[in-house]
C-alpha atoms as a PDB file:
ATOM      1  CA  UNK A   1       7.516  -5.332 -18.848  1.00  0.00           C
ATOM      2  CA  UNK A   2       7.766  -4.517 -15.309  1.00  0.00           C
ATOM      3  CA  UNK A   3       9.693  -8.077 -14.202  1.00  0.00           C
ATOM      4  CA  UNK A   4      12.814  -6.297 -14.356  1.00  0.00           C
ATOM      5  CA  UNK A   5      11.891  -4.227 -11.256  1.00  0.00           C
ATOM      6  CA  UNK A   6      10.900  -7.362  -9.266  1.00  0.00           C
ATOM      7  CA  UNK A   7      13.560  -7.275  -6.315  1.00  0.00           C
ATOM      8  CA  UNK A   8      13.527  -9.311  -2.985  1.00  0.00           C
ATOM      9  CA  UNK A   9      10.129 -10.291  -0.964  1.00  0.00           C
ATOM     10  CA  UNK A  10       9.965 -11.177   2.247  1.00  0.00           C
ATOM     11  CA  UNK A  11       7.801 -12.078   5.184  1.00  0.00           C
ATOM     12  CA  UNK A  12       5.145 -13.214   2.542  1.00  0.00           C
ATOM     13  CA  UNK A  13       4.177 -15.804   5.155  1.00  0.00           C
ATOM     14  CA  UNK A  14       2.665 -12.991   7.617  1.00  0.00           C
ATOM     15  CA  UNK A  15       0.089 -12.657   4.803  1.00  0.00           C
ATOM     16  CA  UNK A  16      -3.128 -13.800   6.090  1.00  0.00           C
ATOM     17  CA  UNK A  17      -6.290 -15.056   3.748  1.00  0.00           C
ATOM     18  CA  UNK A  18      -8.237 -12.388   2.855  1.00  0.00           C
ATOM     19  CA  UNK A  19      -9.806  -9.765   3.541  1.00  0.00           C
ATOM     20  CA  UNK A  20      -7.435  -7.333   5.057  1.00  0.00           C
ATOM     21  CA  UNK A  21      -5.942  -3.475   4.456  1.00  0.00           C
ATOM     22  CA  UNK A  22      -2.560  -3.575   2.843  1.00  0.00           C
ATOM     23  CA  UNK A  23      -0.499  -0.225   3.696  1.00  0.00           C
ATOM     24  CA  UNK A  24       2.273   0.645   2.175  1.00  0.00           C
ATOM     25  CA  UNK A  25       4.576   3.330   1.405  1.00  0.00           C
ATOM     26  CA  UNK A  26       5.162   4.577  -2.155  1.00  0.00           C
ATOM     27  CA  UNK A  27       8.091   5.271  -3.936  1.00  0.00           C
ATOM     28  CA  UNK A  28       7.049   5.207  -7.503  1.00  0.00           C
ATOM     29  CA  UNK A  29       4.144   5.264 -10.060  1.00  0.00           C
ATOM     30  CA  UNK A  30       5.099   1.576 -10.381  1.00  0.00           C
ATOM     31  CA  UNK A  31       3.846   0.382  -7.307  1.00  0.00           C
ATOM     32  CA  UNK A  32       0.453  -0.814  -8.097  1.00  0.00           C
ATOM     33  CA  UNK A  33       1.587  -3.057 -10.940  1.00  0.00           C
ATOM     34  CA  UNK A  34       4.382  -4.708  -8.841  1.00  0.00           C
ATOM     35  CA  UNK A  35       3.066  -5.099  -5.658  1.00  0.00           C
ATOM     36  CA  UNK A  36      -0.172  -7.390  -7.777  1.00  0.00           C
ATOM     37  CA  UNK A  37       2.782  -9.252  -9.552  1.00  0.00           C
ATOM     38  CA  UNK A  38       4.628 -10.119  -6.871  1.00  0.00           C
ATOM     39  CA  UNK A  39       1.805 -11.080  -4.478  1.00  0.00           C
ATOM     40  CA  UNK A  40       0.297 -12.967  -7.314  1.00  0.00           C
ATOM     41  CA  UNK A  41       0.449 -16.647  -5.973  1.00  0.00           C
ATOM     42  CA  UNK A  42      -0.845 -15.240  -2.722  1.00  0.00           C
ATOM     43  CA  UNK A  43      -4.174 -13.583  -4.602  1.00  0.00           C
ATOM     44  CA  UNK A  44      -4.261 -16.700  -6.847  1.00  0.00           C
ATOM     45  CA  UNK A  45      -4.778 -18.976  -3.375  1.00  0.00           C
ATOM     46  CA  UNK A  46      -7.533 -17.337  -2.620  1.00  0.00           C
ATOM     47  CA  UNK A  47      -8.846 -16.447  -6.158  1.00  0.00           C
ATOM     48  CA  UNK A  48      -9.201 -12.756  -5.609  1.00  0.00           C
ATOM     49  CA  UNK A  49      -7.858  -9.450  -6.872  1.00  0.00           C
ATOM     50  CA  UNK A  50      -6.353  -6.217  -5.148  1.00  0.00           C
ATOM     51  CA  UNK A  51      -8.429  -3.382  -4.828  1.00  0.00           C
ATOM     52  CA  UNK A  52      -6.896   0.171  -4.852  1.00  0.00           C
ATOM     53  CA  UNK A  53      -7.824   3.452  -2.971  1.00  0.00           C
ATOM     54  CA  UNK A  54      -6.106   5.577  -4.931  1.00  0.00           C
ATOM     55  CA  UNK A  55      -6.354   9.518  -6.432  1.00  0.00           C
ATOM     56  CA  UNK A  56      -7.908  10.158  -9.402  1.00  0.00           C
ATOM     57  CA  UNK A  57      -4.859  11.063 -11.724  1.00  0.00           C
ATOM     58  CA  UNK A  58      -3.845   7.507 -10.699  1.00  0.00           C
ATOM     59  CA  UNK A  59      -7.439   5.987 -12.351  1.00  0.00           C
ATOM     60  CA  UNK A  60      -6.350   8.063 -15.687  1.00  0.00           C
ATOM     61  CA  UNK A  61      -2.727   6.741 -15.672  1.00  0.00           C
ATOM     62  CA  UNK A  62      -3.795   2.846 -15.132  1.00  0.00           C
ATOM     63  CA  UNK A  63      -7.628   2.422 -16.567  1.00  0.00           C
ATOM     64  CA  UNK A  64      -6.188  -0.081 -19.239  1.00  0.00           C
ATOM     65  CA  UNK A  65      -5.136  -2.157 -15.979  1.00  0.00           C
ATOM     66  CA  UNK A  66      -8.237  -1.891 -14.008  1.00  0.00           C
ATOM     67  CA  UNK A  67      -9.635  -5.423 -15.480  1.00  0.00           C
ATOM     68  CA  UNK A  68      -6.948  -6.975 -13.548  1.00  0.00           C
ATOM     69  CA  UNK A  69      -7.197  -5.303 -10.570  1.00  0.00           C
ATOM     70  CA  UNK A  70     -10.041  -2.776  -9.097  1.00  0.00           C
ATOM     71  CA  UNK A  71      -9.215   0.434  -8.424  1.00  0.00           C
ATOM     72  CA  UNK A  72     -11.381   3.079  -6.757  1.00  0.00           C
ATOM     73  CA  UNK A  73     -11.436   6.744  -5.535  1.00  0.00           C
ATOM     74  CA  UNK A  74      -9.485   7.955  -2.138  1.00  0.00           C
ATOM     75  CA  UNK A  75     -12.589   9.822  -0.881  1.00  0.00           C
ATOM     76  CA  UNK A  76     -14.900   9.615   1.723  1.00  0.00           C
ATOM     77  CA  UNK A  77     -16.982   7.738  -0.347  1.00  0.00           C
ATOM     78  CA  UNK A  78     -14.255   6.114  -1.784  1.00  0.00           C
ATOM     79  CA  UNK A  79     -13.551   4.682   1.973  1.00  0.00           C
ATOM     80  CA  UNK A  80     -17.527   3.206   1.942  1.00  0.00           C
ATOM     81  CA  UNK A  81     -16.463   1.571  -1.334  1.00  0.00           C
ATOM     82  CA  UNK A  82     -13.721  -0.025   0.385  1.00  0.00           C
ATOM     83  CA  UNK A  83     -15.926  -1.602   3.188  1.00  0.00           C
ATOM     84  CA  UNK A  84     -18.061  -2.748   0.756  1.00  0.00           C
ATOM     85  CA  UNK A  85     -15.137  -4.702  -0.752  1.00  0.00           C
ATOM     86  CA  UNK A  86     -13.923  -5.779   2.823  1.00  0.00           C
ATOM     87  CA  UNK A  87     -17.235  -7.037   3.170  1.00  0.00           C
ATOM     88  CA  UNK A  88     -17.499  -9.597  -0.036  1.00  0.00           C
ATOM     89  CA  UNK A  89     -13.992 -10.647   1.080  1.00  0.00           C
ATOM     90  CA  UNK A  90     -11.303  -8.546  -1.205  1.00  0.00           C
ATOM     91  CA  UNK A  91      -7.870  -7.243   0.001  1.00  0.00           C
ATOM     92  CA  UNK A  92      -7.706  -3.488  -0.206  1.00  0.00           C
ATOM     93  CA  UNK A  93      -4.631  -1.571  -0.447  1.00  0.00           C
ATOM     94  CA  UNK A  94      -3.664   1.824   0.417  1.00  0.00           C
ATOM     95  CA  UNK A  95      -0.675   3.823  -0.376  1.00  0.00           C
ATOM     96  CA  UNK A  96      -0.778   5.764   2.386  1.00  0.00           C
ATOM     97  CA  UNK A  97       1.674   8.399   2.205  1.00  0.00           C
ATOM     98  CA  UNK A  98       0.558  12.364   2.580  1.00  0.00           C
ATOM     99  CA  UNK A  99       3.703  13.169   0.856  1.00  0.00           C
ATOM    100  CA  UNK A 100       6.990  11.582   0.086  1.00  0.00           C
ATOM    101  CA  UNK A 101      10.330  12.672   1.336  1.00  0.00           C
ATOM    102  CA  UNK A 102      13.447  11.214   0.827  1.00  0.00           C
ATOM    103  CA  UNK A 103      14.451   9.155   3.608  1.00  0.00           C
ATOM    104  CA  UNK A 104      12.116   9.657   6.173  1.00  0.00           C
ATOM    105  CA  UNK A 105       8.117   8.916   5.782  1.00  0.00           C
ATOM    106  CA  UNK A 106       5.287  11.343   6.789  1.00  0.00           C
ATOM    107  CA  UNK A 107       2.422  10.288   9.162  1.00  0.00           C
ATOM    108  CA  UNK A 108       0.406   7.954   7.103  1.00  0.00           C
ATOM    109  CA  UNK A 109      -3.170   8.899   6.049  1.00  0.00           C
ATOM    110  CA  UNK A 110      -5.750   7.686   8.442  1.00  0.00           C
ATOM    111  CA  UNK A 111      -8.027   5.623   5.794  1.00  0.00           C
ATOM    112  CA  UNK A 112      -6.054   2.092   6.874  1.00  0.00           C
ATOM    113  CA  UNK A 113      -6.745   2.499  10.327  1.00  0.00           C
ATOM    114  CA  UNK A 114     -10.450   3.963  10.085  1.00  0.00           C
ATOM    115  CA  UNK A 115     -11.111   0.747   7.730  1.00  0.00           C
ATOM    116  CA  UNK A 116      -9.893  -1.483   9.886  1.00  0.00           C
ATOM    117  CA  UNK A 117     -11.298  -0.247  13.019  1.00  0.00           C
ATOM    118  CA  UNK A 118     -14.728  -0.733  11.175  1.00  0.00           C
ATOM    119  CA  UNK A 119     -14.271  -3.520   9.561  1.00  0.00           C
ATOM    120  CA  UNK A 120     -12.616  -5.566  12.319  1.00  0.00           C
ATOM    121  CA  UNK A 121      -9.966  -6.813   9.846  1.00  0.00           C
ATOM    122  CA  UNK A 122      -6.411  -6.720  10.354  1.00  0.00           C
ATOM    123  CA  UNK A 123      -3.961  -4.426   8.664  1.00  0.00           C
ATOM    124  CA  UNK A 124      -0.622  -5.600   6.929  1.00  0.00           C
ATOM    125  CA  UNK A 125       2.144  -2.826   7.042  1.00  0.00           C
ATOM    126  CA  UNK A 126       4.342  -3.682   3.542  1.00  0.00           C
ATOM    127  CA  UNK A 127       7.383  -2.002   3.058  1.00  0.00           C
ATOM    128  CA  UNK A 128       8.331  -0.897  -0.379  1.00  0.00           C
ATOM    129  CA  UNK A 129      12.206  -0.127  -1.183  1.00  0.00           C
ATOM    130  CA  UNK A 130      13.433   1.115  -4.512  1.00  0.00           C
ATOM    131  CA  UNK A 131      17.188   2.631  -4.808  1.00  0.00           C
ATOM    132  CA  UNK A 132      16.169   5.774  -6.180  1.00  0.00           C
ATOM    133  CA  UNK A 133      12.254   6.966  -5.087  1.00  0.00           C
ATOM    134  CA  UNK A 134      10.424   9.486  -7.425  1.00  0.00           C
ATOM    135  CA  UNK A 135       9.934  12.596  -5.585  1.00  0.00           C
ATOM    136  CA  UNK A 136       7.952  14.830  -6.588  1.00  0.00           C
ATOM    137  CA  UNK A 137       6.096  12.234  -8.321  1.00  0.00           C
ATOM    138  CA  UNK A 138       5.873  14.282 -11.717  1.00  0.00           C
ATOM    139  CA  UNK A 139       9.969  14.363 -11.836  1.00  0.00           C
ATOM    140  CA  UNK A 140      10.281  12.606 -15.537  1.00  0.00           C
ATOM    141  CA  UNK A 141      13.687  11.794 -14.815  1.00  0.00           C
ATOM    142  CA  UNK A 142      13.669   9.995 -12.030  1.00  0.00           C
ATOM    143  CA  UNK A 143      10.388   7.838 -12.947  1.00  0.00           C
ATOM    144  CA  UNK A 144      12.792   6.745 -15.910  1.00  0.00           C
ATOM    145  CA  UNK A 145      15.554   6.034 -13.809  1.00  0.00           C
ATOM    146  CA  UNK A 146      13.125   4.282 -11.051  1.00  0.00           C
ATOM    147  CA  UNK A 147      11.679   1.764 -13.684  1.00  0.00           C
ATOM    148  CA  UNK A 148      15.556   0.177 -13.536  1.00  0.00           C
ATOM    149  CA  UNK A 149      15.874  -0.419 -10.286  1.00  0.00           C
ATOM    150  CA  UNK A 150      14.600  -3.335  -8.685  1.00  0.00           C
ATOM    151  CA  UNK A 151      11.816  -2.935  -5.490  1.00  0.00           C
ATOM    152  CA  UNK A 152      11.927  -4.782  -2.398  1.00  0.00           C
ATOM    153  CA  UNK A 153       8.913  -5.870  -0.861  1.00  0.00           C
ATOM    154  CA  UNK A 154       8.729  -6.489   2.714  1.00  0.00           C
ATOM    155  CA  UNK A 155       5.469  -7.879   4.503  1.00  0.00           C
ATOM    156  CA  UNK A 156       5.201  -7.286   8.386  1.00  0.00           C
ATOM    157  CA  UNK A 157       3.053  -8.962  10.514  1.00  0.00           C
ATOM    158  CA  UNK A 158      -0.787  -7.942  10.707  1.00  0.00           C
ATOM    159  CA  UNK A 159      -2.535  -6.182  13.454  1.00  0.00           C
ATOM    160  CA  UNK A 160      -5.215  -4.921  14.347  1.00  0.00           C
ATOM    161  CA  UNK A 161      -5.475  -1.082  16.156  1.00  0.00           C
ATOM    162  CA  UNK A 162      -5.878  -0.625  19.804  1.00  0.00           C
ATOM    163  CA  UNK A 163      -8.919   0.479  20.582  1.00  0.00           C
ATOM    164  CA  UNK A 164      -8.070   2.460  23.511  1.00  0.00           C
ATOM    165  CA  UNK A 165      -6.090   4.698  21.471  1.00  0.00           C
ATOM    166  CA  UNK A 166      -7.319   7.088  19.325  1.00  0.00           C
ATOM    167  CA  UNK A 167      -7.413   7.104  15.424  1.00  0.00           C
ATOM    168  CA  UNK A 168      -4.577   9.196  14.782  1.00  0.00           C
ATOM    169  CA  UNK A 169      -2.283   7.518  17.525  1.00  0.00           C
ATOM    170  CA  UNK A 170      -2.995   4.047  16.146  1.00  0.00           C
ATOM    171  CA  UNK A 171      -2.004   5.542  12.298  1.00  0.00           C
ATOM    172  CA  UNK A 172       0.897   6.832  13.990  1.00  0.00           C
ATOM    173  CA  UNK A 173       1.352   3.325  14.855  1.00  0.00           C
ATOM    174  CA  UNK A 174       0.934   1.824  11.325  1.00  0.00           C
ATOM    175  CA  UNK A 175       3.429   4.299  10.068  1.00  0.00           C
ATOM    176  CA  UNK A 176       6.034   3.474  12.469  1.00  0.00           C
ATOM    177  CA  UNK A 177       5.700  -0.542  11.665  1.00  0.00           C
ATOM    178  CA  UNK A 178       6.201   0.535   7.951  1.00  0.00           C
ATOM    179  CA  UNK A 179       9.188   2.748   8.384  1.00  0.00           C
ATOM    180  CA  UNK A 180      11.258   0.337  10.948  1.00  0.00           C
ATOM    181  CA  UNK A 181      10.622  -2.654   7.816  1.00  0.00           C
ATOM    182  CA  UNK A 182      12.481  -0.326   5.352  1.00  0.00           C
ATOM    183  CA  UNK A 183      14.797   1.291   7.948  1.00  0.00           C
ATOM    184  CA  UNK A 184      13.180   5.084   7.634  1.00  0.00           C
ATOM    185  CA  UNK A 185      12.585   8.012   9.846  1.00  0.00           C
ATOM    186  CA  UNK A 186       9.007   9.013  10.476  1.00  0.00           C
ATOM    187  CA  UNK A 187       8.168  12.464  10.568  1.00  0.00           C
ATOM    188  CA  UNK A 188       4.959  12.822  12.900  1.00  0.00           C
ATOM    189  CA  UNK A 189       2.370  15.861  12.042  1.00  0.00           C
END
């Protein structure tokens, strides 16, 4: 059903075994789905599953899929959740965008780096490109026409935040790594 979006991937190799945060833009509902597909042979090495930090529409819209991959609430305790994951060895993933805006991406949220920094695990910055992103999100019309387009993923190499530099500094970071893979401004703020 959703093959037909499967575009390039690349870097795949800078994946490293789990656990780690995954941070990626988004630029459709679609996103979840995919990005387990076309990591797939990566989880399957290492027999384990993608868990999501996600909102809670997001739970509503994809409970039938939740047997194939966990998903969990982007909350404070949401973020305790996560560790807990981290800690029994599970990739977590985080869409991390406060809002999306056409060309350009926002500051990212600062869950990725706050998990990492207490986790000590390193974060991968993926890159998601579509050739027409849903924004807002509840657009009809464009979520129709963004199910035809193919996504490219593309996997930078992981890292782990400074920690000389503060929180929001070190997101700031994260969301420049994601915007220079798919060629974006970042809007700081």
């Amino acid at each position: 059903m959703l093959k037909q979006q499967f575009g390039k991937i690349s870097g795949i190799e800078n994946l490293p075994p789990p656990p780690c945060i995954i941070a990626a833009n988004h630029v459709s509902p679609y996103d979840p789905p995919i990005l387990v597909l076309m990591l797939y042979a990566w989880l399957e090495k290492y027999n384990k599953k993608i868990i999501f930090l996600v909102n809670r529409k997001v739970i509503v819209l994809f409970s039938p899929l939740r047997r194939y991959f966990g998903m969990f609430k982007g909350t404070k305790d949401g973020l305790n959740e996560a560790l807990n994951y981290l800690t029994n060895g599970f990739p977590v993933a985080i869409f991390a965008n406060r809002d999306r805006l056409p060309n350009r991406l926002r500051r990212f949220h600062l869950g990725p780096v706050y998990l990492s920094s207490k986790a000590n695990l390193p974060i991968v910055p993926i890159g998601i490109q579509a050739k027409e992103e849903v924004f807002p999100s509840w657009d009809l019309g464009k979520m129709i026409r963004n199910y035809f387009y193919k996504k490219d993923i593309i996997i930078g190499k992981p890292f782990y935040p400074d920690p000389k530099k503060s929180l929001l500094k070190n997101t700031e970071l994260l969301t420049l790594k994601v915007a220079e893979l798919i060629k974006k401004d970042i809007v700081l703020g």
